[in-house]
Protein backbone atom coordinates (compact mmCIF):
# COMPACT_ATOMS: atom_id res chain seq x y z
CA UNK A 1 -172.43 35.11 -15.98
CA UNK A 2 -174.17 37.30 -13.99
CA UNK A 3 -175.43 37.53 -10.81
CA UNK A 4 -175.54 40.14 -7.28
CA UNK A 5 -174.89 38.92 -3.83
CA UNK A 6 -174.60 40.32 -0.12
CA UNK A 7 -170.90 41.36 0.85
CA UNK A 8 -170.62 39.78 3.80
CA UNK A 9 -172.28 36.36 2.57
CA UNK A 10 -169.89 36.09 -0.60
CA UNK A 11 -166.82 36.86 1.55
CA UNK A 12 -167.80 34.47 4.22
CA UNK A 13 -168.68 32.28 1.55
CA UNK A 14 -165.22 32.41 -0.50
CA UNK A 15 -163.25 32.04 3.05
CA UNK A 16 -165.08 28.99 3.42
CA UNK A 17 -164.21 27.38 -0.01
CA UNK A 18 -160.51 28.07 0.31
CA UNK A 19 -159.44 27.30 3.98
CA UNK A 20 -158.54 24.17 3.27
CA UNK A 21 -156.83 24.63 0.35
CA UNK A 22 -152.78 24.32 0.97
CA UNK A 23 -150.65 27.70 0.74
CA UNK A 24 -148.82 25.78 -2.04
CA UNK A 25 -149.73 23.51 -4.77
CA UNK A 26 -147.83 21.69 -8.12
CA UNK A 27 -151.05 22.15 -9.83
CA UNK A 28 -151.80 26.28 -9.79
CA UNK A 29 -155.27 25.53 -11.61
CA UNK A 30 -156.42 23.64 -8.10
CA UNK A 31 -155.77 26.86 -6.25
CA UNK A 32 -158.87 28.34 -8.03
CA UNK A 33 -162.66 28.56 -6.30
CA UNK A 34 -165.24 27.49 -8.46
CA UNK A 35 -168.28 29.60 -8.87
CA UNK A 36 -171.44 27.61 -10.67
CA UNK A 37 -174.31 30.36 -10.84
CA UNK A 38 -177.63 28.92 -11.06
CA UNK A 39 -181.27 30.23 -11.13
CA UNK A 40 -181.57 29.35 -7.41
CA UNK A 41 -177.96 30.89 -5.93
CA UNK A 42 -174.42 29.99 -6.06
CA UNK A 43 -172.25 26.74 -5.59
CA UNK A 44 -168.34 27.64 -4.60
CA UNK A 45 -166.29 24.64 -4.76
CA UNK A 46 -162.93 23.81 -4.45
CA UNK A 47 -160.88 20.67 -4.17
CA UNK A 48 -157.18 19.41 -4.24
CA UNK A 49 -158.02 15.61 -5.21
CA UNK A 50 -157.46 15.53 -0.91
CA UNK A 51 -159.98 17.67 0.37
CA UNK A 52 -162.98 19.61 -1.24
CA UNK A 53 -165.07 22.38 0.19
CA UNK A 54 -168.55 23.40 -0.86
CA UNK A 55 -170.97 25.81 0.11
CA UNK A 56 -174.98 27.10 -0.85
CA UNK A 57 -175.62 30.66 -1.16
CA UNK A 58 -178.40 33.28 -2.00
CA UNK A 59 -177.71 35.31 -4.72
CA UNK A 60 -179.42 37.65 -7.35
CA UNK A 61 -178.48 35.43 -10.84
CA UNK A 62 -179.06 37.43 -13.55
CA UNK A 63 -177.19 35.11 -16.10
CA UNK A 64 -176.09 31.74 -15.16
CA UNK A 65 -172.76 30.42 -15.67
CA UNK A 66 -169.73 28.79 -14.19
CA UNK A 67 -166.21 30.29 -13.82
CA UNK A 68 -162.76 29.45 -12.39
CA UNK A 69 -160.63 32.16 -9.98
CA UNK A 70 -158.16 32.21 -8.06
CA UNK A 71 -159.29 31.22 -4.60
CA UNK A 72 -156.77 33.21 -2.48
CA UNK A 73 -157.05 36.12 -4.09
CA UNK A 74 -160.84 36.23 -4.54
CA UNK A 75 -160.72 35.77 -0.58
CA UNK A 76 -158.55 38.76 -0.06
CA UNK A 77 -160.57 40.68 -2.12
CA UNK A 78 -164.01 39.75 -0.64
CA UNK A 79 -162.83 40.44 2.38
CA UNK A 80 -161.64 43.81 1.91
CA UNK A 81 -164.70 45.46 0.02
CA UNK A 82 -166.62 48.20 1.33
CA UNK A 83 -170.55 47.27 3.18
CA UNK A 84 -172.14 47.08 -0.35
CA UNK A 85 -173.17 44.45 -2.52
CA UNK A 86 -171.07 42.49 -4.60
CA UNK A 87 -172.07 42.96 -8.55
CA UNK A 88 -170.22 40.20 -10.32
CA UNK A 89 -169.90 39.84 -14.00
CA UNK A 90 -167.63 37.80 -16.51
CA UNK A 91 -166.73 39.30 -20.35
CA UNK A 92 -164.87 36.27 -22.04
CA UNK A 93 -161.87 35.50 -19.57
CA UNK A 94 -161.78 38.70 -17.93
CA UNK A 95 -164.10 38.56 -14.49
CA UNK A 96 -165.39 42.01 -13.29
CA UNK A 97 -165.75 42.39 -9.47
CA UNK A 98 -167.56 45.61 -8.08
CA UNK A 99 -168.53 46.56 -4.54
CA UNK A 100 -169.54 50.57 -4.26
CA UNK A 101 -166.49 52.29 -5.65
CA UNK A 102 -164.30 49.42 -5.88
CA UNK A 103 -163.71 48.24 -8.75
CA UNK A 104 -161.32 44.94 -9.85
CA UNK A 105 -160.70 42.63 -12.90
CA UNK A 106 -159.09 39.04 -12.82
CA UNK A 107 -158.32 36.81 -15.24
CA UNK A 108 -160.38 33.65 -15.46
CA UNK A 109 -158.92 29.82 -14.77
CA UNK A 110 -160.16 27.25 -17.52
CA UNK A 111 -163.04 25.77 -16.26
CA UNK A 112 -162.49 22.52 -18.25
CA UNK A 113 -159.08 21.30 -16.67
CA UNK A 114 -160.57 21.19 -13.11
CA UNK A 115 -161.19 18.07 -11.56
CA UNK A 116 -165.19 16.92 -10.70
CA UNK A 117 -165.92 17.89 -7.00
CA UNK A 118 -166.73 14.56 -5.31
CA UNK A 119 -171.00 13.73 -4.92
CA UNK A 120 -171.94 12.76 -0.96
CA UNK A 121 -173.61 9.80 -0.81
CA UNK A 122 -176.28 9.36 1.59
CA UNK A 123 -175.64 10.34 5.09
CA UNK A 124 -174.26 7.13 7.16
CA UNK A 125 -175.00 9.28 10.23
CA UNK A 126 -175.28 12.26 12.28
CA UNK A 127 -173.32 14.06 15.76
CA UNK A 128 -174.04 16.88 17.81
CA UNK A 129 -171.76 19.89 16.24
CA UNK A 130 -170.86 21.31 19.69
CA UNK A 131 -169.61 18.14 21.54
CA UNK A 132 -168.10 16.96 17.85
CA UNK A 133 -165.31 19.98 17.93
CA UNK A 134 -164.90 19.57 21.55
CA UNK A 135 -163.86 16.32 20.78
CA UNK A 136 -161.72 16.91 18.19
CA UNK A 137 -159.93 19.31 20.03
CA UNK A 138 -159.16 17.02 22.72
CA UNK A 139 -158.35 14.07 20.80
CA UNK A 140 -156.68 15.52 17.21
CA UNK A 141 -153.75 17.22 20.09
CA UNK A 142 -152.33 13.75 20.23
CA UNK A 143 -151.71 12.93 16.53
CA UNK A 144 -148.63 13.00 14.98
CA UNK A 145 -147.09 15.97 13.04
CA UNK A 146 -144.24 13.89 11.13
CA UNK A 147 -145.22 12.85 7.63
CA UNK A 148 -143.00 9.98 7.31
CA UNK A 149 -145.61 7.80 9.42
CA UNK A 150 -149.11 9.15 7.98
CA UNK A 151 -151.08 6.37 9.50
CA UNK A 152 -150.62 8.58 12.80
CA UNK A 153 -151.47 11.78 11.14
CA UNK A 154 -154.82 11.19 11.56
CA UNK A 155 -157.72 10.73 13.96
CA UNK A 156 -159.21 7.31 13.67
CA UNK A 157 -163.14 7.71 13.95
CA UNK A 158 -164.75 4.51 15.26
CA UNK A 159 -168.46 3.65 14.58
CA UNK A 160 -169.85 1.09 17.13
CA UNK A 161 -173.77 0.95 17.87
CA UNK A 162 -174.72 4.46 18.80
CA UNK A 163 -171.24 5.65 19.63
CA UNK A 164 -168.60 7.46 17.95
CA UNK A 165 -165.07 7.11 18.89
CA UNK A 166 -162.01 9.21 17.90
CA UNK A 167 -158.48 8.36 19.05
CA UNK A 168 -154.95 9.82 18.14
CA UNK A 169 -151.62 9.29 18.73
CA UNK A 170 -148.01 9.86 18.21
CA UNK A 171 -146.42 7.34 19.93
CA UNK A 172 -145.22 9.21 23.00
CA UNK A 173 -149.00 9.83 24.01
CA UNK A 174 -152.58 8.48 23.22
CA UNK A 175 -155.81 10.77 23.16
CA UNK A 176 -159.48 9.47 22.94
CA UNK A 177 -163.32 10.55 23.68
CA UNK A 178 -166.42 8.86 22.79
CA UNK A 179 -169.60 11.58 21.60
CA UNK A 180 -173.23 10.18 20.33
CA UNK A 181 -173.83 8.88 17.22
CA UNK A 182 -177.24 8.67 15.54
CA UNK A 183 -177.36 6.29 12.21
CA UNK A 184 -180.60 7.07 12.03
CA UNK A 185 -182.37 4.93 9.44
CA UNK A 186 -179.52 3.80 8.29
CA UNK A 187 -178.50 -0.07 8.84
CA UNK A 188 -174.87 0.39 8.49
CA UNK A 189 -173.00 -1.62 11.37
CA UNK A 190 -169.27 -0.96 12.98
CA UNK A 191 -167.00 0.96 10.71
CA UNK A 192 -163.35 2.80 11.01
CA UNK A 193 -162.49 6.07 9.07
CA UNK A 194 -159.06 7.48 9.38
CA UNK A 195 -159.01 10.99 8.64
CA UNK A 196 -156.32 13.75 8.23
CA UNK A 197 -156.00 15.47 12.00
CA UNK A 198 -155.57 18.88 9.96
CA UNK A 199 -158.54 18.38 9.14
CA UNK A 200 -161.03 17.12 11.13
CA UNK A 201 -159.81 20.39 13.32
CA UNK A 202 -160.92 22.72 10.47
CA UNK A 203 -164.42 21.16 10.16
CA UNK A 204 -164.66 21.04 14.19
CA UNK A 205 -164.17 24.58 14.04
CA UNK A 206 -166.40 25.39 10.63
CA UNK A 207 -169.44 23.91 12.25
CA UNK A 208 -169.07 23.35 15.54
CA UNK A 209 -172.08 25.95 16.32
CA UNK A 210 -173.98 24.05 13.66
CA UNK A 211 -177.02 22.07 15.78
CA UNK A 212 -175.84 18.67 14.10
CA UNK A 213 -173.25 17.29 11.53
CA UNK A 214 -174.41 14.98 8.93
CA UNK A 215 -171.52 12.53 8.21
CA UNK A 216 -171.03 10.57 5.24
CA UNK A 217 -168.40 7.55 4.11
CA UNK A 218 -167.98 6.88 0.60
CA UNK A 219 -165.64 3.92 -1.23
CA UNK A 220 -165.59 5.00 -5.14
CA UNK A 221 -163.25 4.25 -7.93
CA UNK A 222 -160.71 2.83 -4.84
CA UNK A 223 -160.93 6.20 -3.08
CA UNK A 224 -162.56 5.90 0.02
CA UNK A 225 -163.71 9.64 1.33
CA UNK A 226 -165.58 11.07 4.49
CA UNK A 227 -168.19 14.02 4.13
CA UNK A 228 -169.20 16.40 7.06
CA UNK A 229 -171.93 18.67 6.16
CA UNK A 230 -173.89 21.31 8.04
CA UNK A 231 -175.65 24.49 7.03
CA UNK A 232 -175.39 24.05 3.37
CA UNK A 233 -171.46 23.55 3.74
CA UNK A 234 -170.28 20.01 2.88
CA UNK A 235 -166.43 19.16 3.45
CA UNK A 236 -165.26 15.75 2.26
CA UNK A 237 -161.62 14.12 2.79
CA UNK A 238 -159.74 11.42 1.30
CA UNK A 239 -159.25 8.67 4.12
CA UNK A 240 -155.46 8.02 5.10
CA UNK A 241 -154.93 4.31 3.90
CA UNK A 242 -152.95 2.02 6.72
CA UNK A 243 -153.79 0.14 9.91
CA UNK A 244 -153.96 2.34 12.94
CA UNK A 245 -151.95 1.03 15.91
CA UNK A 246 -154.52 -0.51 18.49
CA UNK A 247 -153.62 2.05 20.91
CA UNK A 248 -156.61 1.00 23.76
CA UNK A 249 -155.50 -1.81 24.82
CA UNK A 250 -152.66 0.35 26.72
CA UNK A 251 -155.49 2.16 28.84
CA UNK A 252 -155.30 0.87 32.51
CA UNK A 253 -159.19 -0.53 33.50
CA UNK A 254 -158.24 0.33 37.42
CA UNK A 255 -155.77 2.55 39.12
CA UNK A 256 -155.53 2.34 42.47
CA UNK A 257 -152.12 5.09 42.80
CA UNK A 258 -153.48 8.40 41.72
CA UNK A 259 -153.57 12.20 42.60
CA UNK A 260 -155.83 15.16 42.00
CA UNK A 261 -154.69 18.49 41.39
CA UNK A 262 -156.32 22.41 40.65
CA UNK A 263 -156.18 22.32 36.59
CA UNK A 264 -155.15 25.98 35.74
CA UNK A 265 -152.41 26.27 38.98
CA UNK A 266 -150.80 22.98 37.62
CA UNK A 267 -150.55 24.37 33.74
CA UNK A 268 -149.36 27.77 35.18
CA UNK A 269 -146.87 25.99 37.58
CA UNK A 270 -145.53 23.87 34.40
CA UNK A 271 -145.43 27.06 32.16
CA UNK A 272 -143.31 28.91 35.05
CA UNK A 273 -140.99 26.38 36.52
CA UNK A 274 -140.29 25.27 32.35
CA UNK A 275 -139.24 28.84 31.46
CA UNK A 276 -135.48 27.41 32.54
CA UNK A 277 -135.48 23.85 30.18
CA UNK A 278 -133.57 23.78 27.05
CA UNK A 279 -135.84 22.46 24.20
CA UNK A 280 -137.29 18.63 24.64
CA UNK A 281 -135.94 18.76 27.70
CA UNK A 282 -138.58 17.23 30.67
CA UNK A 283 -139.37 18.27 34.24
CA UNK A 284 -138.87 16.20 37.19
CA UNK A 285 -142.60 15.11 39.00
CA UNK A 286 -142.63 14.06 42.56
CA UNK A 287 -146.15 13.46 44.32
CA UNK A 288 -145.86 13.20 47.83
CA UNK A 289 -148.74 13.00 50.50
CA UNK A 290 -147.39 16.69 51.17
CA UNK A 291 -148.62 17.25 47.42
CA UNK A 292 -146.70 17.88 43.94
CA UNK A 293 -142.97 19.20 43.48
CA UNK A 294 -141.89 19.69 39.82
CA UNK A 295 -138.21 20.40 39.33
CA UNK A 296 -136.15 21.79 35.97
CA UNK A 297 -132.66 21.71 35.46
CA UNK A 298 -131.76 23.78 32.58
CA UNK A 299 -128.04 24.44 32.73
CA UNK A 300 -125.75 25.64 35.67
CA UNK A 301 -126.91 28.80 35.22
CA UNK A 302 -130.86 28.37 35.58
CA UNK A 303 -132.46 25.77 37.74
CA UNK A 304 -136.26 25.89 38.90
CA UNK A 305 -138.91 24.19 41.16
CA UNK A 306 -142.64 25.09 42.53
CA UNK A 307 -144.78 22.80 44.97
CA UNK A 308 -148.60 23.13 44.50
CA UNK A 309 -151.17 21.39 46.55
CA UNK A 310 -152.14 17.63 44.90
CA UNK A 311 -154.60 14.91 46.94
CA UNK A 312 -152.49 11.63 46.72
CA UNK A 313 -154.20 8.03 46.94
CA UNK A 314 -150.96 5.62 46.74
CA UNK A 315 -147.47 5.23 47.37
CA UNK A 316 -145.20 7.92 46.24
CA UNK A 317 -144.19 8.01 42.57
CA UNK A 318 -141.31 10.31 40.55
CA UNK A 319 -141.33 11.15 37.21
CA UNK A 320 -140.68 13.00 34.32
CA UNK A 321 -142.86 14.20 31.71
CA UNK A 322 -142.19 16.78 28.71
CA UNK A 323 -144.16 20.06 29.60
CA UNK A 324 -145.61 20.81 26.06
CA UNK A 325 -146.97 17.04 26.21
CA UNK A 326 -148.72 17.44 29.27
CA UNK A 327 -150.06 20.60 28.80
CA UNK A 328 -152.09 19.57 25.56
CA UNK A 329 -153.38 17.07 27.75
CA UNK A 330 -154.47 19.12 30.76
CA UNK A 331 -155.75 21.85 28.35
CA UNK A 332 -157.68 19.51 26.53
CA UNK A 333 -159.51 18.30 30.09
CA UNK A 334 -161.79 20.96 30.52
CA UNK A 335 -162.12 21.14 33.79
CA UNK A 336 -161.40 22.51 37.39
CA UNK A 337 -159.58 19.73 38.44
CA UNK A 338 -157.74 16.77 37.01
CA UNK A 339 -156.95 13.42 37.33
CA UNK A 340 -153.34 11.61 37.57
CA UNK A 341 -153.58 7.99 37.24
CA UNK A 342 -149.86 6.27 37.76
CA UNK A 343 -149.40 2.37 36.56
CA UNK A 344 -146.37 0.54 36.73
CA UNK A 345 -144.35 -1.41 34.47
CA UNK A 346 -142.16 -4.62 33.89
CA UNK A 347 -139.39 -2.29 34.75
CA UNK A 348 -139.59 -0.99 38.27
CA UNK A 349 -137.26 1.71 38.18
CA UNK A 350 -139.42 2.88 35.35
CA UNK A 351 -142.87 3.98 35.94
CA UNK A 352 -145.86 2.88 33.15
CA UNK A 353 -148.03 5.21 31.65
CA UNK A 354 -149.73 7.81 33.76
CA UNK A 355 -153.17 8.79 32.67
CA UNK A 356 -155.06 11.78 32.40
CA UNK A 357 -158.84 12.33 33.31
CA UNK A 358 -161.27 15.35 34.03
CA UNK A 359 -162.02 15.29 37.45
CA UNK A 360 -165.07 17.51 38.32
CA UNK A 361 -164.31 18.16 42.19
CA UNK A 362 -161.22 16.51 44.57
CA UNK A 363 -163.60 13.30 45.18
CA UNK A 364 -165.89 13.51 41.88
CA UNK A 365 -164.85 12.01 38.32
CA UNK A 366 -165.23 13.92 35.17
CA UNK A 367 -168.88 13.37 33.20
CA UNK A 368 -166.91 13.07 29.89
CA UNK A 369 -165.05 10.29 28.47
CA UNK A 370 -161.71 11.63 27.50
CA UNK A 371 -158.60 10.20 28.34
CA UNK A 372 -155.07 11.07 27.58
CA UNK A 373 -152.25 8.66 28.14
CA UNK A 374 -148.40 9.76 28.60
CA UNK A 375 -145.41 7.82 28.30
CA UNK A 376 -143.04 8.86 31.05
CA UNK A 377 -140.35 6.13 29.84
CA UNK A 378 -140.03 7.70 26.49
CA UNK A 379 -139.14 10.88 27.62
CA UNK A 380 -137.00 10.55 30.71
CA UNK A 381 -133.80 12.90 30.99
């Protein structure tokens, strides 16, 4: 093998292949990038039987071939070469790397032990890259970080007509937003896909300045997989097998109790007045018509409270709600001003689930769809 290639479009390249690979691995062969040279560029794969990565590049191929390396290191080293390009040559198991004066040699991984990258099928449809990520980022806040339940790792994605869905959660709070969804020519009706939060956030952020994101859902050999490609990158990932919670149903249809508040003074008036809290500790909410008090006890020796200005429609309602938890939320709104919707509950000296909404002015709802919805009751102190 053979071949010459811009610096900067190898390195990006490499990067690419190996950001989703995990830090550690059982198997060290599925830590390696595989280059395929071919008459019309390169191919750099890489896949852990969980995720795969591939990506389309120019290149001068002098002498085709395929070879194995180690991704991580390959990475570090692409991304550290001088502005030249990138001369790349293999002599048995020995690959020579040389960029101006720069000049390495790796050993080769065996080519023959590494798994088959998985083939996308035909797209099932497509979503505007831009509002995609957004979404993700709104929605992928809410799932669950503990392993023991992976069914809410992940971020169900919910095909209906021309809409896509994608709601999280982790039990103490729900997350969703509905984007555009364009099937094209295909016939395919209603589907579900749950995919790995982790991610769906790295493939919001690989191509969310991509125009469009072809998305494809394949059931082979009893593993069913999802494909996002853009820009001659394709990412596919295995589905998370289980039954989602049906988490919608808990969304109010009406509020009629509800307050409006400045975004960016409520998250730095939570940040400030949550300084004194010991960890998982929550912060006392109390909207008045004379607008919002939030309170923290932290110990005898640090207490805290701020008022800031909040347009109340309703009776008067006190709460508590954990300050990391409703910051994700009102982070993930967007903008200048925000929605609290208050319900109630069976119990009534508990309150129900307060919900979260952009709110474009005092009087004017937000134009997307998200929602967020928080559990006081779980985390009352």
């Amino acid at each position: 093998m053979r071949f010459s290639v811009n610096r900067d479009v190898f390195s990006e390249a490499v990067s690419f292949a190996v950001k989703l690979l995990p830090q550690r691995t059982t198997l060290p062969i599925l830590s390696g990038v595989l280059i395929d040279a071919r008459e019309d560029g390169l191919v750099l794969s890489s896949f852990d039987y969980e995720v795969s990565s591939q990506t389309q590049i120019q290149a001068d191929v002098e002498e085709a071939g395929t070879v194995l390396v180690s991704g991580r290191l390959l990475a570090d080293i692409a991304n550290r070469l001088p502005n030249a390009p990138v001369q790349f040559s293999t002599d048995e198991n020995r690959i020579l790397v040389s960029c101006g004066s720069a000049n390495f040699t790796l050993l080769s991984m065996p080519v023959e032990e590494y798994p088959s990258v998985p083939q996308v099928d035909e797209q099932s449809g497509l979503v505007p890259a831009e509002e995609f990520a957004t979404a993700v980022a709104q929605v992928a806040v809410a799932a669950s970080r503990d392993d023991v339940t992976p069914v809410i790792t992940g971020v169900q994605l919910e095909v209906s007509n021309n809409s896509l869905g994608l709601v999280a959660t982790d039990r103490y709070r729900v997350a969703v937003r509905n984007i555009d969804w364009d099937n094209g020519t295909s016939e395919g009706g209603d589907f579900t896909a749950l995919v790995p939060a982790k991610t769906l956030q790295e493939v919001g952020k690989t191509f969310g300045h991509s125009g469009t994101i072809s998305v494809s859902f394949t059931n082979k050999d009893d593993r069913e997989l999802i494909a996002f490609s853009a820009d001659k990158k394709t990412v596919t990932s295995l589905l998370i097998k289980g039954s989602f919670p049906p988490v919608r149903r808990l969304f109010p249809e009406n509020t009629e109790n509800y307050a409006v508040i400045n975004t960016a003074e409520l998250i730095e008036a939570v940040r400030r007045v949550s300084l004194v809290l010991e960890r998982e500790a929550a912060l006392r909410f109390s909207f008045t018509i004379d607008g919002l008090i939030m309170e923290a006890v932290g110990s005898e020796h640090a207490q805290a409270s701020e008022s800031i200005d909040a347009l109340l429609t309703g009776d008067d309602i006190v709460l508590s709600l954990k300050p990391q938890f409703l910051i994700d939320g009102l982070n993930a709104v967007r903008s200048e001003f925000v929605r609290f919707s208050f319900t109630k509950s069976e119990n009534t000296n508990k309150p129900g689930p307060m919900l979260i909404t952009s709110q474009s002015s005092k009087d004017q709802p937000g134009a997307d769809s998200y929602k967020y919805l928080l559990q006081p009751n779980l985390l009352l102190r």
